[in-house]
C-alpha atoms as a PDB file:
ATOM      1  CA  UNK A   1      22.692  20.108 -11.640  1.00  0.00           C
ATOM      2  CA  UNK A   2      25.530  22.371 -10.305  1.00  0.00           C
ATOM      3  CA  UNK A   3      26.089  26.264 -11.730  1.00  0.00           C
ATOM      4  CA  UNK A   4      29.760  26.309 -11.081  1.00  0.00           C
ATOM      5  CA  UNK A   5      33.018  23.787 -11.415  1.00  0.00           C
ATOM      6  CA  UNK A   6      35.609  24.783  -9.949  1.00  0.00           C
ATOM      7  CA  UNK A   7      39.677  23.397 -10.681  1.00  0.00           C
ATOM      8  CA  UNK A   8      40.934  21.073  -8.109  1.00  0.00           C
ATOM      9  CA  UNK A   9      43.820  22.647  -6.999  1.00  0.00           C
ATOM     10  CA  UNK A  10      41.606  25.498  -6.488  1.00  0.00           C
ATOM     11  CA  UNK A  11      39.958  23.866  -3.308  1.00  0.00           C
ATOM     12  CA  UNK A  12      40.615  24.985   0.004  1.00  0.00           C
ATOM     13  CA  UNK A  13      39.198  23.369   3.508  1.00  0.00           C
ATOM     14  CA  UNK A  14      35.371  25.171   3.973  1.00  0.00           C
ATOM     15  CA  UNK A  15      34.852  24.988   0.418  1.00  0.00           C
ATOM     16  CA  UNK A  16      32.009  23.034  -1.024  1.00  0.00           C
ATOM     17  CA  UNK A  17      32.319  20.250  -3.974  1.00  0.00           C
ATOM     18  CA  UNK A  18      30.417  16.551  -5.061  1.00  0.00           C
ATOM     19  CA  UNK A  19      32.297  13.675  -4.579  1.00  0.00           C
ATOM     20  CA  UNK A  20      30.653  10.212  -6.387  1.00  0.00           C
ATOM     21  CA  UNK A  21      27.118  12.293  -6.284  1.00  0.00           C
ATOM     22  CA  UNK A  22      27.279  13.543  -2.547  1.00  0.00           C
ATOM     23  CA  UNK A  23      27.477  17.259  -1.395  1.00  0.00           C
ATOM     24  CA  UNK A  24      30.042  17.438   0.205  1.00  0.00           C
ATOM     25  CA  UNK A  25      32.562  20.115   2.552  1.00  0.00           C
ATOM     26  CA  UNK A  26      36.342  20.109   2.127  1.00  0.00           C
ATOM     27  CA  UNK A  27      38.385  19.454   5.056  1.00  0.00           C
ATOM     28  CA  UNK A  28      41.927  19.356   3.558  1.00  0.00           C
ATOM     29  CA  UNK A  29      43.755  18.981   0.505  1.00  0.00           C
ATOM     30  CA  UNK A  30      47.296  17.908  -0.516  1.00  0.00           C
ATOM     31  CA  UNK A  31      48.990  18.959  -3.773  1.00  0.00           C
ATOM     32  CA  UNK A  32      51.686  17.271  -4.923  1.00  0.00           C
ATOM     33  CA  UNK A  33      54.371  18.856  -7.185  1.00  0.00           C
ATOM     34  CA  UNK A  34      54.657  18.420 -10.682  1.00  0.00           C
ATOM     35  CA  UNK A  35      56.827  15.503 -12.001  1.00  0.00           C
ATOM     36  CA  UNK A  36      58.738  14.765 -15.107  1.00  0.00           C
ATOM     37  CA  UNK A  37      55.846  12.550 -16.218  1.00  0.00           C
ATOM     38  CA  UNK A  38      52.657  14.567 -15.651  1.00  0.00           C
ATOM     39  CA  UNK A  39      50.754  17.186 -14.114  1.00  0.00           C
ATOM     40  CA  UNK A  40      50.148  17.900 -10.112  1.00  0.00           C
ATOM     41  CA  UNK A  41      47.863  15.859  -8.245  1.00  0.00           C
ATOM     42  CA  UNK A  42      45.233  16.348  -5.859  1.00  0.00           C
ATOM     43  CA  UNK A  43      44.375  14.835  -2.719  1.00  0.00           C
ATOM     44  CA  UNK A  44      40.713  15.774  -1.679  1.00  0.00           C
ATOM     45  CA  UNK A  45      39.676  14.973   1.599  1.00  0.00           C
ATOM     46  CA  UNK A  46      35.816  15.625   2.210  1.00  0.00           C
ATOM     47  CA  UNK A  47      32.722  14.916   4.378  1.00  0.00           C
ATOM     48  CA  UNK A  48      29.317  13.910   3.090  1.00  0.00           C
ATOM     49  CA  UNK A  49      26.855  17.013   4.380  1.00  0.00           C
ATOM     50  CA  UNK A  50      23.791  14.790   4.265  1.00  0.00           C
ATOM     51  CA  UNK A  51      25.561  11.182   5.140  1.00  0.00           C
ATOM     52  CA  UNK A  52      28.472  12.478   7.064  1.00  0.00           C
ATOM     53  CA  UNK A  53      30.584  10.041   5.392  1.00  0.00           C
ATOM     54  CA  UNK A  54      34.187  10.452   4.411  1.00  0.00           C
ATOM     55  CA  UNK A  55      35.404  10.541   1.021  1.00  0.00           C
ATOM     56  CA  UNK A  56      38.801  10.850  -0.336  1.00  0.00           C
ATOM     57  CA  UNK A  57      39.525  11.845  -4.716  1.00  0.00           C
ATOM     58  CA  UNK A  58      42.712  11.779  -5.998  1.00  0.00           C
ATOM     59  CA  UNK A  59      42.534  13.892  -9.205  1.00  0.00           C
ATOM     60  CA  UNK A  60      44.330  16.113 -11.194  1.00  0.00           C
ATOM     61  CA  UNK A  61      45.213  19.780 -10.356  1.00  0.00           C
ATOM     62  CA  UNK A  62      43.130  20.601 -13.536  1.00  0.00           C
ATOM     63  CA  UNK A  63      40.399  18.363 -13.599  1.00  0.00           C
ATOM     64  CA  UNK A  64      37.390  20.430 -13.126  1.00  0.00           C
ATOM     65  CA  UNK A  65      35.019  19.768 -10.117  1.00  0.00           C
ATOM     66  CA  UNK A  66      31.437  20.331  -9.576  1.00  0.00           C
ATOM     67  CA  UNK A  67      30.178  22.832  -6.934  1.00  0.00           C
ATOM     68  CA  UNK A  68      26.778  21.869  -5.412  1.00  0.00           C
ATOM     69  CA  UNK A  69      24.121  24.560  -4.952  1.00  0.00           C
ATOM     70  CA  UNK A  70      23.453  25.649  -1.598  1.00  0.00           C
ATOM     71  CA  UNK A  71      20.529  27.737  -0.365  1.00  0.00           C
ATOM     72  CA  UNK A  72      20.527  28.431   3.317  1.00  0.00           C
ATOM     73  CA  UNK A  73      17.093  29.175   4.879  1.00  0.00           C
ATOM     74  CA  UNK A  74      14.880  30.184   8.485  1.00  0.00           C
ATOM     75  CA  UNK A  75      11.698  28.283   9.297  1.00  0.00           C
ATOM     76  CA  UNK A  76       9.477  27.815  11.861  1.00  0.00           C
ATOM     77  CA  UNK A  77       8.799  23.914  13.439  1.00  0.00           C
ATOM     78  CA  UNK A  78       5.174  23.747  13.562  1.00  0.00           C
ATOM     79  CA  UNK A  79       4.856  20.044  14.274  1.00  0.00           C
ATOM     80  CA  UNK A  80       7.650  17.329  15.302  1.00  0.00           C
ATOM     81  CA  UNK A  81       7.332  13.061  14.420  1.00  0.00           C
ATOM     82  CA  UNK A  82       9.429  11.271  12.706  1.00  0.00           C
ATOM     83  CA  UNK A  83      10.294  13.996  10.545  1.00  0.00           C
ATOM     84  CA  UNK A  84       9.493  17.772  11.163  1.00  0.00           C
ATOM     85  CA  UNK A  85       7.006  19.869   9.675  1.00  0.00           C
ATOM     86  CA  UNK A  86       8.609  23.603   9.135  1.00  0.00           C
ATOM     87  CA  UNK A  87       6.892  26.656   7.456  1.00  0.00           C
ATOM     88  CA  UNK A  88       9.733  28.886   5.756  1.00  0.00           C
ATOM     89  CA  UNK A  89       9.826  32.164   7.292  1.00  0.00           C
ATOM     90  CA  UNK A  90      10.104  34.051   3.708  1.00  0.00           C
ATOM     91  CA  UNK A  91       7.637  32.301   1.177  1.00  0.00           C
ATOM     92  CA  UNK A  92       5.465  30.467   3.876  1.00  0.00           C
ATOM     93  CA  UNK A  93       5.316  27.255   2.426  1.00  0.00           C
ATOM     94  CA  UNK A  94       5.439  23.954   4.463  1.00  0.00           C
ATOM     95  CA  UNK A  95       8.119  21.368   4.095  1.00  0.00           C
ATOM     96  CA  UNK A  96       8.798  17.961   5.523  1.00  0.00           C
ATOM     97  CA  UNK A  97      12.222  17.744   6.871  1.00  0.00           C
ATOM     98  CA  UNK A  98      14.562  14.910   8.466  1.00  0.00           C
ATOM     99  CA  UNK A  99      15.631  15.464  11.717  1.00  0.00           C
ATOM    100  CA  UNK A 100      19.430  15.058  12.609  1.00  0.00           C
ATOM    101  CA  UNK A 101      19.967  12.943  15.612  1.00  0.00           C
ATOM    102  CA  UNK A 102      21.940  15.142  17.457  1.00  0.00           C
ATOM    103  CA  UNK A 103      19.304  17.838  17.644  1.00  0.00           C
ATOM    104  CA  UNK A 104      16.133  15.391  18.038  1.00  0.00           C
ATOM    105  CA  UNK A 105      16.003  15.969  22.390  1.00  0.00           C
ATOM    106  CA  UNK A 106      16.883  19.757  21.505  1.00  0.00           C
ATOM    107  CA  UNK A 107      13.368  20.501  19.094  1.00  0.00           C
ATOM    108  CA  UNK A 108      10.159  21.799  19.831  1.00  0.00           C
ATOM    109  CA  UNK A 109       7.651  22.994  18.200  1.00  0.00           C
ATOM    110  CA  UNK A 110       7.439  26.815  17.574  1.00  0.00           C
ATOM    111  CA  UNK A 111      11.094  27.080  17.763  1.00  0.00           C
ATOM    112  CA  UNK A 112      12.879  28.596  14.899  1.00  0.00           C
ATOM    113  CA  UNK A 113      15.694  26.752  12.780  1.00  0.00           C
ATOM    114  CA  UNK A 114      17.851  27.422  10.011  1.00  0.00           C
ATOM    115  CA  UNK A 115      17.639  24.840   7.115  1.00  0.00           C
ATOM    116  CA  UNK A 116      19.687  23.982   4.586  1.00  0.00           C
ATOM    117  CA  UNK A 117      18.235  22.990   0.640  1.00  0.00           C
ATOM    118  CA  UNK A 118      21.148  21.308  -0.533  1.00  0.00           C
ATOM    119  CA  UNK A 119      20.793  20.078  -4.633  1.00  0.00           C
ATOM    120  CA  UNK A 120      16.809  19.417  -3.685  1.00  0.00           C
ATOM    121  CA  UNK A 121      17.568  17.650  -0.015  1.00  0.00           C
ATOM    122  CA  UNK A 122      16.505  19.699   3.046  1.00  0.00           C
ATOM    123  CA  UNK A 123      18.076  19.202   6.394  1.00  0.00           C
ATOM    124  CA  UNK A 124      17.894  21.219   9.427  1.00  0.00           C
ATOM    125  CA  UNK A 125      21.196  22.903  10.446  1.00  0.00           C
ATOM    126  CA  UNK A 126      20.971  24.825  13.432  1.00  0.00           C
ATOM    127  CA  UNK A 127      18.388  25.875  15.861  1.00  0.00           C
ATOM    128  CA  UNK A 128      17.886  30.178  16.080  1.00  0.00           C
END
């Protein structure tokens, strides 16, 4: 459930927003001017953070927009298979999470990573 909405002409590329149910970053957006029949547009263009699929809205300049809730955390890998096991470095707890495939070659255990908890979905971000 998001904490904050946010007005689509508002948006700016690096800003974060769901689109259809998916977190999502901005990577542009067009306004268009106001007309003699109606209010300004928006043209949201947007990557999936999970999927890494592209998604375009087309919505007005006042329709109000979700913001997704974002906590960014360290852990330690302790053990790598399909999935990795992590312990987070604050509360110590131990979580399954995916593995990208562009850093599966790159992981081993004991190494530390920062994860991201994105509306209940964990995925690993970067390596430390």
């Amino acid at each position: 459930m998001p904490l904050k909405l946010v007005n689509a002409h508002e948006l700016k590329a690096g800003n974060y927003v769901i689109i259809d149910d998916a977190p999502c970053i901005v990577k542009g957006v067009d306004i268009s001017k106001t007309g003699k029949h109606g209010s300004s547009k928006a043209r949201i263009e947007a990557v999936g953070l999970i999927d890494d699929k592209k998604r375009i809205l087309i919505k007005p300049g006042s329709e109000r927009l979700p913001v997704p809730l974002i906590e960014k955390k360290r852990g330690q890998i302790l053990s790598i298979n399909q999935n990795a096991s992590i312990m987070d470095l604050e509360s110590y707890e131990t979580l399954e999470v995916k593995i990208p495939e562009e850093m599966k070659e790159n992981l081993k255990d004991g190494m530390q990573v920062e994860y991201w908890n994105i509306e209940g979905t964990k995925i690993i971000k970067r390596i430390m």
